[in-house]
Protein backbone atom coordinates (compact mmCIF):
# COMPACT_ATOMS: atom_id res chain seq x y z
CA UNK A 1 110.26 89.91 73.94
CA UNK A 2 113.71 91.08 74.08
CA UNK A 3 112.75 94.62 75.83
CA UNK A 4 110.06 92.73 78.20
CA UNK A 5 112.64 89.94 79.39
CA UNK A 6 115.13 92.57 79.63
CA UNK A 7 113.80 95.19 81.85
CA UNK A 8 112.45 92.00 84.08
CA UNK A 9 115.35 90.88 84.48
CA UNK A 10 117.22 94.13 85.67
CA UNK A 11 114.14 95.41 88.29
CA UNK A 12 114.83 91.65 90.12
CA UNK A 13 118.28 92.21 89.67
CA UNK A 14 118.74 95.58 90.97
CA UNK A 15 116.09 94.86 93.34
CA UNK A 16 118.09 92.05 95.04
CA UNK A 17 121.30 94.39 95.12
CA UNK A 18 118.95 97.06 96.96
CA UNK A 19 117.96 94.39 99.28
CA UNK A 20 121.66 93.46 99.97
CA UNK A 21 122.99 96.94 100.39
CA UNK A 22 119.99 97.93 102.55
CA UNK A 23 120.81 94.90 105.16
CA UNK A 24 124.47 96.37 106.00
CA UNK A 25 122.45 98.89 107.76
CA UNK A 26 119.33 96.75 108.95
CA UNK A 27 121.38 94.54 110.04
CA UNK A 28 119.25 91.87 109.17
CA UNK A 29 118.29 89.69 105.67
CA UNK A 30 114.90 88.34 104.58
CA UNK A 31 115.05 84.34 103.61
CA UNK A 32 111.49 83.29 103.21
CA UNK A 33 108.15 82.25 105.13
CA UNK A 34 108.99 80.52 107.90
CA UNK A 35 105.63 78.67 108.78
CA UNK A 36 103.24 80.28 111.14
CA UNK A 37 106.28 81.82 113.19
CA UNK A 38 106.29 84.79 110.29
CA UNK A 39 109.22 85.58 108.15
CA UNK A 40 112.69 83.34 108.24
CA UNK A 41 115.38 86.42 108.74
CA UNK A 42 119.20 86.19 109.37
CA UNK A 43 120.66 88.58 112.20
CA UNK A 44 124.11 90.02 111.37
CA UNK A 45 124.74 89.77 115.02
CA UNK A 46 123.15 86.77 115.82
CA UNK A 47 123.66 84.16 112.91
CA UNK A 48 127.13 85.99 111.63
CA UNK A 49 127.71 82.53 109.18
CA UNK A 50 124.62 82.06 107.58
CA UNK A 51 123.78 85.91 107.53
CA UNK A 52 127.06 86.36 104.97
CA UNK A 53 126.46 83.60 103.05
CA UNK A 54 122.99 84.52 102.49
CA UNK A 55 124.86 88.02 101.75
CA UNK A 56 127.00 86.28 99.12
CA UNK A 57 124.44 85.05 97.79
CA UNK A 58 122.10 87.59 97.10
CA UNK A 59 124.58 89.89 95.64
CA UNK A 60 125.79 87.27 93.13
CA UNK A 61 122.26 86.81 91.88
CA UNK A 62 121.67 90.16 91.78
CA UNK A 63 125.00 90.92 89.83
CA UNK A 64 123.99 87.89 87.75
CA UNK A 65 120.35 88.96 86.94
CA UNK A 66 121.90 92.26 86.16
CA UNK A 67 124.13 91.38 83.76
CA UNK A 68 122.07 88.79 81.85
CA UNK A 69 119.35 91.59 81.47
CA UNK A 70 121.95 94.21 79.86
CA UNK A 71 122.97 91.41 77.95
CA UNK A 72 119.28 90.93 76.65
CA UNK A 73 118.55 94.43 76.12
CA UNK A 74 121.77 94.92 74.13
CA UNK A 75 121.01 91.71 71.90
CA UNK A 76 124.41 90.11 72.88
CA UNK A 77 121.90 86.69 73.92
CA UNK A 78 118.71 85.18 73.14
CA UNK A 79 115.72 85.80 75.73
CA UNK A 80 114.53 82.58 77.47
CA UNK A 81 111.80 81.01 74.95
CA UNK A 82 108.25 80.55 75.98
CA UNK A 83 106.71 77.50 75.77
């Protein structure tokens, strides 16, 4: 279980940070469905606030994720239970 919530854990984790870095160039940051409109996104440009907090965010769950999963792997903590 240790190996499986491990490796989990680091592909979200470095996933997020890939999403993050990717949007200084996009421009642009993925937040959800929004209804029937499509996607909710937040435009560097056009939302500057919520686009960097959003930002802030997703880089401190991703750093997070990242190091709870090396954590895991390297038996330092206990993997979530299952129940």
């Amino acid at each position: 279980m240790h190996l499986f919530q491990g490796v989990f854990f680091l592909i979200l984790g470095v996933g997020l940070l890939v999403v993050d870095w990717r949007s200084l160039s996009l421009g642009w940051l993925p937040c959800g469905p929004n209804g029937f409109k499509g996607r909710l996104v937040f435009r560097r440009n056009e939302q500057p606030l919520r686009y960097w907090i959003l930002f802030v965010a997703y880089a401190a769950a991703g750093v997070g994720l990242v190091v709870y999963a090396v954590r895991v792997l390297l038996g330092q903590v206990e993997p979530l239970p299952l129940n």
